[in-house]
C-alpha atoms as a PDB file:
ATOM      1  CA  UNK A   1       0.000   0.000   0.000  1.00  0.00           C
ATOM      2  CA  UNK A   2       1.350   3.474  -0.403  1.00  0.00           C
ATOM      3  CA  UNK A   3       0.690   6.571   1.262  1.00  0.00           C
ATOM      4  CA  UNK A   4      -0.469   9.902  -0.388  1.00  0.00           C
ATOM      5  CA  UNK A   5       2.798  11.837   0.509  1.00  0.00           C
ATOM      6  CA  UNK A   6       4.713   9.055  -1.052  1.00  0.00           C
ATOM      7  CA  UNK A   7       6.297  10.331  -4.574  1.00  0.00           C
ATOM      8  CA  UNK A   8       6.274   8.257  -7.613  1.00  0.00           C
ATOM      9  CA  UNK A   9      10.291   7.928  -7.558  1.00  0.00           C
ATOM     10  CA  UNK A  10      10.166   6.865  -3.363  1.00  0.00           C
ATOM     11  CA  UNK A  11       7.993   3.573  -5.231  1.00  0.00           C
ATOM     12  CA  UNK A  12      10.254   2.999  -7.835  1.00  0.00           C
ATOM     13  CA  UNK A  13      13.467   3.178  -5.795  1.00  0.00           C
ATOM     14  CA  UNK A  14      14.523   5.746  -8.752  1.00  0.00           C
ATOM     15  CA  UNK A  15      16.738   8.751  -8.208  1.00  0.00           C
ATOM     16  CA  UNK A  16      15.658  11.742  -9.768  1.00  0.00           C
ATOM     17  CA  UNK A  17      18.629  12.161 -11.929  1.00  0.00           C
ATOM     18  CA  UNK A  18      17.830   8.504 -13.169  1.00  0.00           C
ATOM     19  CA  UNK A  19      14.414   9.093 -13.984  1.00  0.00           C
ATOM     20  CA  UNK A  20      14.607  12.282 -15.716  1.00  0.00           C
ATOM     21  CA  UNK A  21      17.268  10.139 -17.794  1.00  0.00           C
ATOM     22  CA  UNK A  22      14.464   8.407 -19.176  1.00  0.00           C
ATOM     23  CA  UNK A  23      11.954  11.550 -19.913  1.00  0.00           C
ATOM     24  CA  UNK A  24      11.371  12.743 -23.064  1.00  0.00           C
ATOM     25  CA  UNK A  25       9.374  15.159 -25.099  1.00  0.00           C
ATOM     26  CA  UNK A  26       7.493  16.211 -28.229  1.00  0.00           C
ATOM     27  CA  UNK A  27       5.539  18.685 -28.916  1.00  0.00           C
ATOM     28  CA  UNK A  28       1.389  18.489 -30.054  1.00  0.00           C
ATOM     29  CA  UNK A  29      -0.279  21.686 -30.731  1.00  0.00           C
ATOM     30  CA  UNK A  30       2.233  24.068 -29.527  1.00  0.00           C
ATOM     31  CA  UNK A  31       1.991  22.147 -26.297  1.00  0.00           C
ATOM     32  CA  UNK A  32       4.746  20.049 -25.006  1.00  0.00           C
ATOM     33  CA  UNK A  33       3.994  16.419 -23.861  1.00  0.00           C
ATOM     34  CA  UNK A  34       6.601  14.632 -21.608  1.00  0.00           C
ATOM     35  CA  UNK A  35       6.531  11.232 -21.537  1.00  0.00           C
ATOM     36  CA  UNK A  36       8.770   8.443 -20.451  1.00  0.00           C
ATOM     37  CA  UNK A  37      11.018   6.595 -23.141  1.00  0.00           C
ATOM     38  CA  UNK A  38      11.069   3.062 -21.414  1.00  0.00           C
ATOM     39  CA  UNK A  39       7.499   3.022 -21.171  1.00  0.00           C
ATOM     40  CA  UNK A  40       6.130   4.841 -23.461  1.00  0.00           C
ATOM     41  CA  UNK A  41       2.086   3.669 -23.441  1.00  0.00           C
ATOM     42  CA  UNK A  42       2.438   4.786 -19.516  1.00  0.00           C
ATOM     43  CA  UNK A  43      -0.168   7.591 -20.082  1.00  0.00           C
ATOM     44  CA  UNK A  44      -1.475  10.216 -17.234  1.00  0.00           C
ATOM     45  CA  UNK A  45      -4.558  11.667 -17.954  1.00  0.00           C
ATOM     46  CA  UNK A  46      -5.084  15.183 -15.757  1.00  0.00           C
ATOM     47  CA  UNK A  47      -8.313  17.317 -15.598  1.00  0.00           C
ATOM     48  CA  UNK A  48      -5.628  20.840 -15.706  1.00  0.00           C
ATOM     49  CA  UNK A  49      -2.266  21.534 -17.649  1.00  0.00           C
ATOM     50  CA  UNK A  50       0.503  23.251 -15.675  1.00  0.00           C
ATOM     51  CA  UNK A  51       2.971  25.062 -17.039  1.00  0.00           C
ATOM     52  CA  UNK A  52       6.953  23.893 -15.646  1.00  0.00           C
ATOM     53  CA  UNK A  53       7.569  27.549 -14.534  1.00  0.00           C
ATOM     54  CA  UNK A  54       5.071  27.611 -12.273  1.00  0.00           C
ATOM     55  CA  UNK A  55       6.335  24.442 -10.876  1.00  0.00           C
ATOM     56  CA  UNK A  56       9.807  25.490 -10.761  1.00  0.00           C
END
């Protein structure tokens, strides 16, 4: 079971530098869709868009 404050990479045992490694990009209607190489058909679906700057 996990717990809500528990972060993808925590689950996968990943370091950060190791999954954003595997990230990749392209872009769809002048919107940029990140996605990860070794799984590609790994979708998430979310209700909103953010934009990385207001992440960052």
């Amino acid at each position: 079971m996990t717990h809500a404050s528990d972060s993808p990479l925590d689950r996968s045992g990943a370091s950060p530098d190791e999954a954003v490694e595997t990230v990749e990009a392209y872009e769809d209607d002048g919107r940029t869709v990140l996605y990860d190489a070794e799984n590609p058909l790994a979708w998430v679906e979310a209700s909103t868009a953010v934009t990385l700057a207001d992440l960052a």
